[in-house]
Structures are given as C-alpha cells and as structure tokens.
C-alpha atoms as a PDB file:
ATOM      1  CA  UNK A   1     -65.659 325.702 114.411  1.00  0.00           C
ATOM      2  CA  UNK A   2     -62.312 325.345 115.768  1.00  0.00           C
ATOM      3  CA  UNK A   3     -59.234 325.292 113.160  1.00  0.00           C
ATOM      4  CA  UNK A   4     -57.133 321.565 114.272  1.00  0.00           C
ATOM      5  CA  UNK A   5     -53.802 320.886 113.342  1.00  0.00           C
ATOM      6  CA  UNK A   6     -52.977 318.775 110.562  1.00  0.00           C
ATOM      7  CA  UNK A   7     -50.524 315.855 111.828  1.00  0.00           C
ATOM      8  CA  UNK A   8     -51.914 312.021 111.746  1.00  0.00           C
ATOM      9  CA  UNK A   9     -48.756 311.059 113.387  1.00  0.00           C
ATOM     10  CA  UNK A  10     -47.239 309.198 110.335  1.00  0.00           C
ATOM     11  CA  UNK A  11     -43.667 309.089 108.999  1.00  0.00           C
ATOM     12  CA  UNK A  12     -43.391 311.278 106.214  1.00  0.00           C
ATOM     13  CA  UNK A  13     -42.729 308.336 103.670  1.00  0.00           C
ATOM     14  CA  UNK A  14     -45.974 306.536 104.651  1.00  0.00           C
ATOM     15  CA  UNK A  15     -47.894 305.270 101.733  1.00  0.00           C
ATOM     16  CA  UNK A  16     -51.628 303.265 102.061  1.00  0.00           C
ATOM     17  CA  UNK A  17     -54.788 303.743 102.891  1.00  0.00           C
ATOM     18  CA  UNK A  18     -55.459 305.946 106.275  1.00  0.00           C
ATOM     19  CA  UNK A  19     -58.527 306.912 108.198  1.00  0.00           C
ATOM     20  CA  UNK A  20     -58.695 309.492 111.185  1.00  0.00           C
ATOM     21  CA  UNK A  21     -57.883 307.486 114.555  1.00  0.00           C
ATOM     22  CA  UNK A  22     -61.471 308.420 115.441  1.00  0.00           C
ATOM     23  CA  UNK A  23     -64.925 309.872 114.108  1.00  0.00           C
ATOM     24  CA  UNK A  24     -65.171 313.409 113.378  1.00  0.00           C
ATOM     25  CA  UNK A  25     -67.228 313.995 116.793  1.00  0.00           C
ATOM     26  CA  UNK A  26     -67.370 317.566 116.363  1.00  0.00           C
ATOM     27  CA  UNK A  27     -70.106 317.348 113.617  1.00  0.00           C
ATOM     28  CA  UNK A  28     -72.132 315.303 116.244  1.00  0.00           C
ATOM     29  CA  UNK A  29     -75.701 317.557 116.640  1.00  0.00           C
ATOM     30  CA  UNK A  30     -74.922 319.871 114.484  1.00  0.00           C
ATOM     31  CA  UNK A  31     -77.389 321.903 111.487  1.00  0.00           C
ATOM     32  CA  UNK A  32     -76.921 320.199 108.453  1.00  0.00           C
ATOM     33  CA  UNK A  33     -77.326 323.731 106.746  1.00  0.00           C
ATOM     34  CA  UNK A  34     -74.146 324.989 108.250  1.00  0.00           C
ATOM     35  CA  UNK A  35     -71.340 325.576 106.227  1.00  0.00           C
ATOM     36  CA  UNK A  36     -67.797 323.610 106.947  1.00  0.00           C
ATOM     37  CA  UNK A  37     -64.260 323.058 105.674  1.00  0.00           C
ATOM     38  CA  UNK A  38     -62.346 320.157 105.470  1.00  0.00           C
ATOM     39  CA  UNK A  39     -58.839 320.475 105.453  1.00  0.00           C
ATOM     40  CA  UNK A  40     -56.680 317.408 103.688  1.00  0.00           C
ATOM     41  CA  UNK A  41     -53.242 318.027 104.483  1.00  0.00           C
ATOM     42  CA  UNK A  42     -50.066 316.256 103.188  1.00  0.00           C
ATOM     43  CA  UNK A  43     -46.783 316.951 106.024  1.00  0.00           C
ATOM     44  CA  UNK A  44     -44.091 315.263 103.616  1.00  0.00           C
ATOM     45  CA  UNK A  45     -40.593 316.950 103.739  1.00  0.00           C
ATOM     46  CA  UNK A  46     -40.483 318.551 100.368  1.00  0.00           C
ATOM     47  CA  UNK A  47     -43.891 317.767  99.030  1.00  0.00           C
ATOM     48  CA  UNK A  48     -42.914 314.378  97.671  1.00  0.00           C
ATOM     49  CA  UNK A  49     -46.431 313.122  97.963  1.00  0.00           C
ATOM     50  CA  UNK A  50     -49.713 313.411  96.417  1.00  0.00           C
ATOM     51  CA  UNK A  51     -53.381 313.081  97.749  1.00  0.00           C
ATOM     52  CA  UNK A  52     -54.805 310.872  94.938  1.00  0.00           C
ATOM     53  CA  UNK A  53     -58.298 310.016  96.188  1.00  0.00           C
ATOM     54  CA  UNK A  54     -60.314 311.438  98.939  1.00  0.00           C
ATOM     55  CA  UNK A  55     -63.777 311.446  99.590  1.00  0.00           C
ATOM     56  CA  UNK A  56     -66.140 312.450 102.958  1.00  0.00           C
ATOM     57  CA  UNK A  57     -69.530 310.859 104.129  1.00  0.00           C
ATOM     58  CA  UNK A  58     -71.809 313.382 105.528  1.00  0.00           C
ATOM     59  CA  UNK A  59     -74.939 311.462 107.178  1.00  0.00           C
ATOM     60  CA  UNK A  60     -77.795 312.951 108.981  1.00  0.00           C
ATOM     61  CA  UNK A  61     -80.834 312.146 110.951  1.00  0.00           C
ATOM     62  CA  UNK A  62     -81.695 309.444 113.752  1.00  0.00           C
ATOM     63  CA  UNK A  63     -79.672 306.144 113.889  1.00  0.00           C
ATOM     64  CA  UNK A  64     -81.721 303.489 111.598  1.00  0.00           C
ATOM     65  CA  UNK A  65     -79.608 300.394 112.941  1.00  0.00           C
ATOM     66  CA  UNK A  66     -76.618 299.764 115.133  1.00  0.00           C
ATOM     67  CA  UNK A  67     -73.309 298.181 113.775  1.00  0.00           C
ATOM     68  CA  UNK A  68     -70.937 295.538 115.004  1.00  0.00           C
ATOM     69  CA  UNK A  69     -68.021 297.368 113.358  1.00  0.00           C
ATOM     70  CA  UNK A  70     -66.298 299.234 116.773  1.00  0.00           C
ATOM     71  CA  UNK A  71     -63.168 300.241 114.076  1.00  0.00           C
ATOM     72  CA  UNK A  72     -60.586 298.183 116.324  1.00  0.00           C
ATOM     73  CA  UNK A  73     -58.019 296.705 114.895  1.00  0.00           C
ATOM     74  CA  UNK A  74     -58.529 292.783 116.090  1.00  0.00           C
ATOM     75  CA  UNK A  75     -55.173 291.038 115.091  1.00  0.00           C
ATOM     76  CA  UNK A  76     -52.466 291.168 112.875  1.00  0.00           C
ATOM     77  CA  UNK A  77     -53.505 289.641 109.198  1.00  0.00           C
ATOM     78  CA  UNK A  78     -51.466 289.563 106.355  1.00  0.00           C
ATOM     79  CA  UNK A  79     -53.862 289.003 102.983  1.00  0.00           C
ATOM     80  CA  UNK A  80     -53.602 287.551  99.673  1.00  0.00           C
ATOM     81  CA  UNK A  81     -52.243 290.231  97.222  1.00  0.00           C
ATOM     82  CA  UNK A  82     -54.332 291.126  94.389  1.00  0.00           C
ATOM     83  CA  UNK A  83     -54.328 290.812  91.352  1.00  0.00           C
ATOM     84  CA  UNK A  84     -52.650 287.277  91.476  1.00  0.00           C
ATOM     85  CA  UNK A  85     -51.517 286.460  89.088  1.00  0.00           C
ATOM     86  CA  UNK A  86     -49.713 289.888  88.624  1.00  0.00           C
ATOM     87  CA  UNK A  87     -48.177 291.864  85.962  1.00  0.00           C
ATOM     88  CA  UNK A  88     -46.317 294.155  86.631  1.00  0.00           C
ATOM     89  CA  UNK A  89     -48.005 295.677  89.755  1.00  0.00           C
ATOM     90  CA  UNK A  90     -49.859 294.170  92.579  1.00  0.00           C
ATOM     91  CA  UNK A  91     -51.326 295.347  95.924  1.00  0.00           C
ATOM     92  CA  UNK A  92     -50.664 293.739  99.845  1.00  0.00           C
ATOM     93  CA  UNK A  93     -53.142 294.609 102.199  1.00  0.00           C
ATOM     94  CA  UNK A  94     -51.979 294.210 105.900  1.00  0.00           C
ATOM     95  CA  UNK A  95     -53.397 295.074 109.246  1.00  0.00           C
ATOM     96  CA  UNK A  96     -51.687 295.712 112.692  1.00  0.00           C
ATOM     97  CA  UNK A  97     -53.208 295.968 115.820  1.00  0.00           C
ATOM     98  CA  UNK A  98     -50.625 298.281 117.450  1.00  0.00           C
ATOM     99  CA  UNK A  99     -48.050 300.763 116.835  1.00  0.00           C
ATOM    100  CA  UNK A 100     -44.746 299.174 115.831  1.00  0.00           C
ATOM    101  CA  UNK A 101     -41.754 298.458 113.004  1.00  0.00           C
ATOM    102  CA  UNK A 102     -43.242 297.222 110.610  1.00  0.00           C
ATOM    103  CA  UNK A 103     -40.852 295.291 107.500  1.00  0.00           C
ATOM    104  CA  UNK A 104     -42.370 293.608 104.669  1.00  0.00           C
ATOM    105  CA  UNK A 105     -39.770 291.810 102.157  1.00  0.00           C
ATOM    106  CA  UNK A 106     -40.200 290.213  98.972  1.00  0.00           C
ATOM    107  CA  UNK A 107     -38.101 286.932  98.134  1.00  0.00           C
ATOM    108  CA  UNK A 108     -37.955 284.561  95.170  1.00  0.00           C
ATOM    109  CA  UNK A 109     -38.002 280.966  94.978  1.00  0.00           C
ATOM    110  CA  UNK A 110     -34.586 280.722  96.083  1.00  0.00           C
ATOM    111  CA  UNK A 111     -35.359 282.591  99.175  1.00  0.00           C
ATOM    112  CA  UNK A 112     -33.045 285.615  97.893  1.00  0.00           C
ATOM    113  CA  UNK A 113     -34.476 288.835  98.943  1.00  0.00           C
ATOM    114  CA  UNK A 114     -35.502 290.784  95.641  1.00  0.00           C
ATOM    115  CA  UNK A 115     -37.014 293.565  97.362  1.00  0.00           C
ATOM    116  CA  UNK A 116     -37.611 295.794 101.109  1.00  0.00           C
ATOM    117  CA  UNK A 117     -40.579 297.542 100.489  1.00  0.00           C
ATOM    118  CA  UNK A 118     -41.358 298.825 104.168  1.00  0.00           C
ATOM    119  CA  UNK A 119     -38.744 298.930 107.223  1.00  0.00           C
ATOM    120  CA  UNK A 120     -40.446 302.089 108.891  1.00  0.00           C
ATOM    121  CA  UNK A 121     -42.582 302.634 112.096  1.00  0.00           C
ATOM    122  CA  UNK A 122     -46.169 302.361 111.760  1.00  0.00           C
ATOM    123  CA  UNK A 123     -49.343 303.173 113.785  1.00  0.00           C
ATOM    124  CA  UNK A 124     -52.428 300.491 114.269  1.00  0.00           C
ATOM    125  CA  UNK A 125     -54.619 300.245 111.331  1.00  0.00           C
ATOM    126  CA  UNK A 126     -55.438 298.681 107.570  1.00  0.00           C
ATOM    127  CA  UNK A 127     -52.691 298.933 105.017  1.00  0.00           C
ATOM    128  CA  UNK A 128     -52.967 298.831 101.015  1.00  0.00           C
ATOM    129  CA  UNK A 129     -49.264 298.653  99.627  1.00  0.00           C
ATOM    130  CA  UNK A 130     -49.037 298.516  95.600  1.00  0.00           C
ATOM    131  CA  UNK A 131     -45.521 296.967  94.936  1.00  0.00           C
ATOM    132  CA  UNK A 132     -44.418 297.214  91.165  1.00  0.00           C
ATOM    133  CA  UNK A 133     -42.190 294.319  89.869  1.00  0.00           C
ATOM    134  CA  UNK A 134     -41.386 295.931  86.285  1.00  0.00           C
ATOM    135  CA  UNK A 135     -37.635 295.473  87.591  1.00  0.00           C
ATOM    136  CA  UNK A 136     -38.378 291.528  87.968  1.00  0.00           C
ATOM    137  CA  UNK A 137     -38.790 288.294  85.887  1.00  0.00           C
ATOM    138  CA  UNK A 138     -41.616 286.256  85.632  1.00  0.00           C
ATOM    139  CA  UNK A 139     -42.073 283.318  88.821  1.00  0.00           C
ATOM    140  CA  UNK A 140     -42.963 282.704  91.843  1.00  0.00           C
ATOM    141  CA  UNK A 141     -42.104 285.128  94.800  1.00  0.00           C
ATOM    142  CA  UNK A 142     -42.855 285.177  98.547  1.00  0.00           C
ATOM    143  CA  UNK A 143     -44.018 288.361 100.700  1.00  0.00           C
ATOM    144  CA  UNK A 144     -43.279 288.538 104.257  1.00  0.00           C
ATOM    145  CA  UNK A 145     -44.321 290.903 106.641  1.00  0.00           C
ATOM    146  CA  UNK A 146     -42.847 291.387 110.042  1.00  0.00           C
ATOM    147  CA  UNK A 147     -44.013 293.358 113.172  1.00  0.00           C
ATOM    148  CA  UNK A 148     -43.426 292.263 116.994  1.00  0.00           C
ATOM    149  CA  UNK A 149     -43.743 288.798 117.370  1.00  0.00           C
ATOM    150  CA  UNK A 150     -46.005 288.555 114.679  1.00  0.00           C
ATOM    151  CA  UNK A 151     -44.489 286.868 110.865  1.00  0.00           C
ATOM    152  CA  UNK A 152     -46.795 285.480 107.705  1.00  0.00           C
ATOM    153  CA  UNK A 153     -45.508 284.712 104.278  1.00  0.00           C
ATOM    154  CA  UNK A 154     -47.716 284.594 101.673  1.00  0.00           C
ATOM    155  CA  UNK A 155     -46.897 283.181  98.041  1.00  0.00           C
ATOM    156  CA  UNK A 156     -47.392 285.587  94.533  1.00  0.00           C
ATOM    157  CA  UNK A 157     -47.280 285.094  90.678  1.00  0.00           C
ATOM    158  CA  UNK A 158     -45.268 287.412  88.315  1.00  0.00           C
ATOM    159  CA  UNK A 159     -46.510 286.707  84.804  1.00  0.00           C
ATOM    160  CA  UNK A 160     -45.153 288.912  81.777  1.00  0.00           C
END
C-alpha cells in the first residue's frame, strides 16, 4: 500500500463534520485478510484541535443493491438548528455546493449582531457547527449564513 499525504485542503481553524472528497478506491478488490492502516491526521498550526469521533466502514462481498446517493452536494441549504429550543448550546447544519467564503452571523431581535461564528473559506460539503450562547440572554435570535449569491436566515430560541 502506498503511504498518502495527509492534507484535506481545509483551513486550519475548520470545525464540522468532514468526509474524504471521494471513496477510498484503493481498497476496491482487495483480500479482506490483509492487514491496513488508517492514518487520521489533524494539520492545525500548534495542535489546537482534537479528533473527537472517528469511525471506518469496512464492507465486503458483491453489491446487494444500488443507491441513489452519488455524494454530490445538490444546493445550498441552511437547516433548522437543533436542539430548539436551546440552552446553552445548539448545532447549525449547512451545506454548500461549491468552494467559497462562507459567513454565518448570529443577530437578536433587534437585528444587532451578537455573534460571527464563521468568516473563513470553505470547500463543498455538509457542515455541523455547535454555537454556545452561555455569553447570551434568553430570546429570540436569528442565524444567517452567507456564501456567493446564496443568503437564508433561520429563527432560534435561547431558554435559561
């Protein structure tokens, strides 16, 4: 097996969920029985990250059934955060189709921006942000995310 480098292309800062840009082809046909490494590597400036949850899906044997699922991004879609009602942490879940900035602000009912919690470049994929509000009062807030052309708003509940 060929050692690859470790580098998924991501700012060092990047936080979420991330999956390799495309299947790990270089199991494809190969003896079960063999023996393998998997290397999980974290390129942060300083080690300021941490790896928190991984797993890996080894399957083997003939196709049973063919799936719909091609792993392209279709759209940009900005989803209800969850919990919601929230208190004091809550997580966004965001897709882009492409490569871009990507900003996502938080504003209260007055429209006053309470918190940037991404302004960074970010490539095409699914998106879990938690954003912790232990810094903020009970109400109603707005999320926002921003990326080309593309802007939703979606409405949360802080209750302490």
């Amino acid at each position: 097996m060929t050692p690859t480098t470790c580098n998924a292309g991501l700012p060092a800062n990047s936080a979420g969920n991330f999956n390799p840009k495309s299947p790990l082809g270089i199991f494809n046909n190969t003896d079960p029985n063999g023996a393998y490494i998997l290397r999980v590597c974290d390129n942060a400036a300083g080690d300021t990250g941490s790896v928190r949850v991984w797993s890996i899906t080894i399957d083997y044997g003939p196709p049973t059934s063919v799936s719909n699922n091609s792993g392209v991004v279709d759209g940009y879609k900005l989803s209800q955060n969850y919990p919601n009602p929230f208190n004091p942490s809550t997580t966004i879940n965001y897709t882009i189709p492409k490569s871009g900035l990507v900003s996502m602000k938080v504003f209260d009912i007055s429209g006053r921006e309470v918190a940037n919690l991404i302004n960074e470049v970010k490539t095409a994929g699914t998106y879990d942000f938690k954003f912790n509000a232990s810094n903020l009062s009970s109400g109603v807030y707005f999320y926002r995310l921003q990326s080309g052309n593309f802007i939703e708003t979606k409405k949360m509940f802080l209750l302490k």
